[in-house]
Protein backbone atom coordinates (compact mmCIF):
# COMPACT_ATOMS: atom_id res chain seq x y z
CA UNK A 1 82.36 21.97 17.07
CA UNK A 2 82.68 18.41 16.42
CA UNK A 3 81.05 16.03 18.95
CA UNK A 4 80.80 12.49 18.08
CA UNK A 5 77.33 11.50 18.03
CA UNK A 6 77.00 7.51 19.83
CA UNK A 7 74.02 5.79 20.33
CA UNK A 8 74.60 2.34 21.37
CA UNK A 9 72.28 -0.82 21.91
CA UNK A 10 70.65 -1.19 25.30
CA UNK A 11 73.94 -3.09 27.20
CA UNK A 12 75.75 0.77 26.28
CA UNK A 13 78.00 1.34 28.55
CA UNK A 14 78.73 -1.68 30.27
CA UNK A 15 80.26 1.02 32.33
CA UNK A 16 83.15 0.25 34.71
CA UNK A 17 82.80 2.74 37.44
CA UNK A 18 85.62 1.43 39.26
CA UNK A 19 86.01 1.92 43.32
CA UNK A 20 83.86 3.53 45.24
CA UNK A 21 86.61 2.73 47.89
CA UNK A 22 89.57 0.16 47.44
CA UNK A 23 87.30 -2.14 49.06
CA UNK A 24 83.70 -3.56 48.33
CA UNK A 25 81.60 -2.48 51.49
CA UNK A 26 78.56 -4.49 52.84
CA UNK A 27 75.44 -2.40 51.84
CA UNK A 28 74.52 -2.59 55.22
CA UNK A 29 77.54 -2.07 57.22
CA UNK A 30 78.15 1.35 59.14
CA UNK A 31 80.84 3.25 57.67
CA UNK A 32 82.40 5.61 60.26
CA UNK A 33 85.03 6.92 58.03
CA UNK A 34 84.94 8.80 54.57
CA UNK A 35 86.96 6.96 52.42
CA UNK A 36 90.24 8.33 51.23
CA UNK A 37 90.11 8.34 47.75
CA UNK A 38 87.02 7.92 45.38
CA UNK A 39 88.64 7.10 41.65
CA UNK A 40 85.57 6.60 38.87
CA UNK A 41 86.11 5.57 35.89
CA UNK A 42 83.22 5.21 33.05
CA UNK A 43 84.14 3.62 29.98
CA UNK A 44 81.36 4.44 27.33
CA UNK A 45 80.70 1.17 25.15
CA UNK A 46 83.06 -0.99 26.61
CA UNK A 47 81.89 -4.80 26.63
CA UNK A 48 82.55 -6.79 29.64
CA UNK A 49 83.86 -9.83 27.27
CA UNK A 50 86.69 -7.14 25.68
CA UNK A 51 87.83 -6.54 29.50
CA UNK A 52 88.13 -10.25 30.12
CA UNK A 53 89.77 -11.14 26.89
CA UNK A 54 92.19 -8.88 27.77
CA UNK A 55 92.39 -9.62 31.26
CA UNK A 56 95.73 -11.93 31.43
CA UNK A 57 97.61 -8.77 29.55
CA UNK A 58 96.74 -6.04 32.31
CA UNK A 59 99.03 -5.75 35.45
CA UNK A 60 98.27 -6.75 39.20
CA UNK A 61 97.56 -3.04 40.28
CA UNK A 62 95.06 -1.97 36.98
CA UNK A 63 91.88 -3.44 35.66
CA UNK A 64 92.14 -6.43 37.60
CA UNK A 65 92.32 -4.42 40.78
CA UNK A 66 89.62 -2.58 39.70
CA UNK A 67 87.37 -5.11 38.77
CA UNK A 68 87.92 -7.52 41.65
CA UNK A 69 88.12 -4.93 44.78
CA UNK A 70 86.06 -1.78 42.37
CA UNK A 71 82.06 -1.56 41.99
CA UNK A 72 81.25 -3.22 38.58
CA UNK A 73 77.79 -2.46 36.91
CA UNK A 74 77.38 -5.09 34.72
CA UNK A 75 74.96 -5.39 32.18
CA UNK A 76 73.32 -1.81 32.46
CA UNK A 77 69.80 -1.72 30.41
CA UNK A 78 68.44 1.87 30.19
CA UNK A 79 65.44 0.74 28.63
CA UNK A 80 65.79 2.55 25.05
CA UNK A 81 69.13 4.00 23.78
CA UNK A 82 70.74 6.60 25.20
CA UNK A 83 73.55 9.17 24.15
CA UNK A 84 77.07 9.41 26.09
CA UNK A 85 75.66 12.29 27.87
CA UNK A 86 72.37 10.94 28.77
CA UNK A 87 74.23 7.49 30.11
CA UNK A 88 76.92 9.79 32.07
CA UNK A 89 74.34 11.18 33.52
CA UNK A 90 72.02 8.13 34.91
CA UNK A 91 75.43 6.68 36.11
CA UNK A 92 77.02 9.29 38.16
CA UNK A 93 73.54 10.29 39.95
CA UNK A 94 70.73 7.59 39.78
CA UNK A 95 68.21 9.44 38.03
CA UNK A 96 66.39 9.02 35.13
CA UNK A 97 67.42 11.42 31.99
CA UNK A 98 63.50 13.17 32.29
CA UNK A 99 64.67 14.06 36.07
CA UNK A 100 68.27 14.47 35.76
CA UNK A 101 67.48 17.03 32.95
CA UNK A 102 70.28 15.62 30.39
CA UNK A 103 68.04 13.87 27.77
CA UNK A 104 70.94 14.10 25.37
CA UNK A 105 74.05 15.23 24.18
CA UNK A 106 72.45 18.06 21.74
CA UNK A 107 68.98 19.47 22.94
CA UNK A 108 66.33 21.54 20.71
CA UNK A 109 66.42 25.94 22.13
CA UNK A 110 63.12 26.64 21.63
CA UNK A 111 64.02 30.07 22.17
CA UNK A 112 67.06 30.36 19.02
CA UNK A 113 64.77 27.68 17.11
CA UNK A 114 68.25 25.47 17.52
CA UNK A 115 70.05 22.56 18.30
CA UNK A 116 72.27 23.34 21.00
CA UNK A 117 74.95 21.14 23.39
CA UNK A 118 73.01 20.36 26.77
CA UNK A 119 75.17 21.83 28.53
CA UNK A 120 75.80 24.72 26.79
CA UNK A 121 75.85 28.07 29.11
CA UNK A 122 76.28 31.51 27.57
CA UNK A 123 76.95 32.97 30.90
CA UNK A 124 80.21 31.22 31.66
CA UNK A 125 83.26 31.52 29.61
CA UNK A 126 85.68 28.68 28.10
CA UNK A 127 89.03 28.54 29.35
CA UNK A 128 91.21 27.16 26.37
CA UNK A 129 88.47 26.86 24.42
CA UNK A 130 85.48 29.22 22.72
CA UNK A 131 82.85 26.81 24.10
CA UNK A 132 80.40 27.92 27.36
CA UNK A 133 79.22 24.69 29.09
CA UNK A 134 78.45 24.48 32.69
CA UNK A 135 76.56 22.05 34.47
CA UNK A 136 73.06 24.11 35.32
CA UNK A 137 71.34 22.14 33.09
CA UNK A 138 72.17 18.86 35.56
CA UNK A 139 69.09 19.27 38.18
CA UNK A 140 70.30 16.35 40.26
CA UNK A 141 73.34 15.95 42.42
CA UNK A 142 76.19 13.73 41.19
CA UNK A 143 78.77 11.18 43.65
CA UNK A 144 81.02 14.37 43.21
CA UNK A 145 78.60 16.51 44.98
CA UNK A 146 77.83 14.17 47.80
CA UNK A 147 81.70 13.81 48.41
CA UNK A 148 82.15 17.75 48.60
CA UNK A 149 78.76 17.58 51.31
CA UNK A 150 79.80 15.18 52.61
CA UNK A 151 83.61 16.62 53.02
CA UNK A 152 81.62 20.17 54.01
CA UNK A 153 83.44 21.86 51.05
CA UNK A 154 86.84 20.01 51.42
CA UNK A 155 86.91 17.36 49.34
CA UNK A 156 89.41 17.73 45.79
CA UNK A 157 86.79 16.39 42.98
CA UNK A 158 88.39 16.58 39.31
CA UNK A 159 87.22 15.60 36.50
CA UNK A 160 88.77 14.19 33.07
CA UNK A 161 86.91 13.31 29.95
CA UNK A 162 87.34 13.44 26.16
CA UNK A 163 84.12 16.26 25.42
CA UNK A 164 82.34 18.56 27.87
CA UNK A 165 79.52 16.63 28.45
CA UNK A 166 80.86 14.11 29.70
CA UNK A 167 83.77 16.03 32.00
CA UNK A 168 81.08 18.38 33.69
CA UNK A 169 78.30 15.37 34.15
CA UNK A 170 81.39 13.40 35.65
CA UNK A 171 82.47 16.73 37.97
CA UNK A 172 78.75 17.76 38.90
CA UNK A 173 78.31 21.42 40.12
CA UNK A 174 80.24 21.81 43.11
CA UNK A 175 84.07 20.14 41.81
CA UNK A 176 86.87 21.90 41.88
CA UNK A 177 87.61 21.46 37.77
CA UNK A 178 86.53 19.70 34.77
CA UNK A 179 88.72 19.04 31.70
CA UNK A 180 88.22 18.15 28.73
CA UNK A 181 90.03 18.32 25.08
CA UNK A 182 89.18 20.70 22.72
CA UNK A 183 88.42 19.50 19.12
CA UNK A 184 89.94 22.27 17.49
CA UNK A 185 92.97 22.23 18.79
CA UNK A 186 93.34 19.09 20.89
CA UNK A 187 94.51 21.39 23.86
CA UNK A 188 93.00 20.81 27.66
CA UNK A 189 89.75 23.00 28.11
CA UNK A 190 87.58 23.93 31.21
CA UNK A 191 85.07 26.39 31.61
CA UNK A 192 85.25 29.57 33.63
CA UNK A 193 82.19 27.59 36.23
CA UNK A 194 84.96 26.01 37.68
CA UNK A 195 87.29 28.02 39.83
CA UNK A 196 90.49 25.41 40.14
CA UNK A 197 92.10 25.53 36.75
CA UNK A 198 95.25 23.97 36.13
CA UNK A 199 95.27 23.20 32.64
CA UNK A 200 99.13 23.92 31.10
């Protein structure tokens, strides 16, 4: 298992979590409506001046959609250095790492005296992939979760990442799948937690 170990400076991920809806909405207005589509998109380490170098190059309907009608955090300071997991985590719920419960990508098992993903589950099975991960280690809800409450159990939430961590932090515990590429084999992966799987 290969997972590439990042630990950026305190602006990490100037993260891009694009749209909330396909419109900004007043903090304080009344929203009577769920919206129809909720697309997030986290970008770990991506500068804000890379997006707007590049910004004449991208098309009507991508970034610059995203960036004028999306939810930009700009300028996220954690405090101290985070990993991708850690960052994932603060973004897509609003707690803390020491509440959240994912402090890091690998964590010490006091139990096995070993390093170990945070995620790691022995009581689920990988699909695609030898690897257990499931997100009971993530003691907070995540946006996903609030759109399946809010949805009472309807809602589609998928997620998409390059590792676990990341995929299952981005899902939270109640999505439908989370996906993610295998380093061994570069093949889609899920874990057996989820119950949609379409991986071909």
């Amino acid at each position: 298992m290969h997972h590439k170990k990042q630990y950026p400076h305190s602006g990490l991920i100037a993260a891009l979590i694009a749209s909330m809806v396909t419109m900004a909405i007043p903090v304080r207005a009344v929203v009577t409506e769920r919206p129809r589509l909720v697309l997030g998109i986290v970008v770990d380490g991506l500068d804000r001046e890379y997006v707007e170098q590049l910004m004449e190059y991208f098309g009507e309907g991508g970034f610059k959609r995203l960036s004028t009608q999306g939810v930009v955090i700009e300028n996220a300071d954690f405090g101290t250095p985070l990993s991708s997991a850690a960052a994932t985590s603060v973004i897509m719920t609003g707690a803390s790492p020491s509440v959240s419960g994912i402090t890091a990508d690998v964590v010490f098992d006091y139990g096995k005296l070993m390093a170990r993903p945070v995620l790691a589950d022995n009581q689920t099975l990988g699909n695609y992939t030898t690897e257990t991960y499931s997100p009971v280690a993530l003691r907070v809800s995540t946006i996903g979760d609030e759109l399946k409450i809010a949805g009472a159990g309807t809602s589609l939430v998928y997620s998409i990442a390059p590792d676990a961590n990341q995929a299952i932090i981005l899902a939270g515990h109640a999505a439908n799948n989370a996906s993610w590429l295998n380093d061994d084999n570069a093949n889609w992966a899920t874990t057996t937690y989820y119950r949609d799987v379409r991986i071909r």
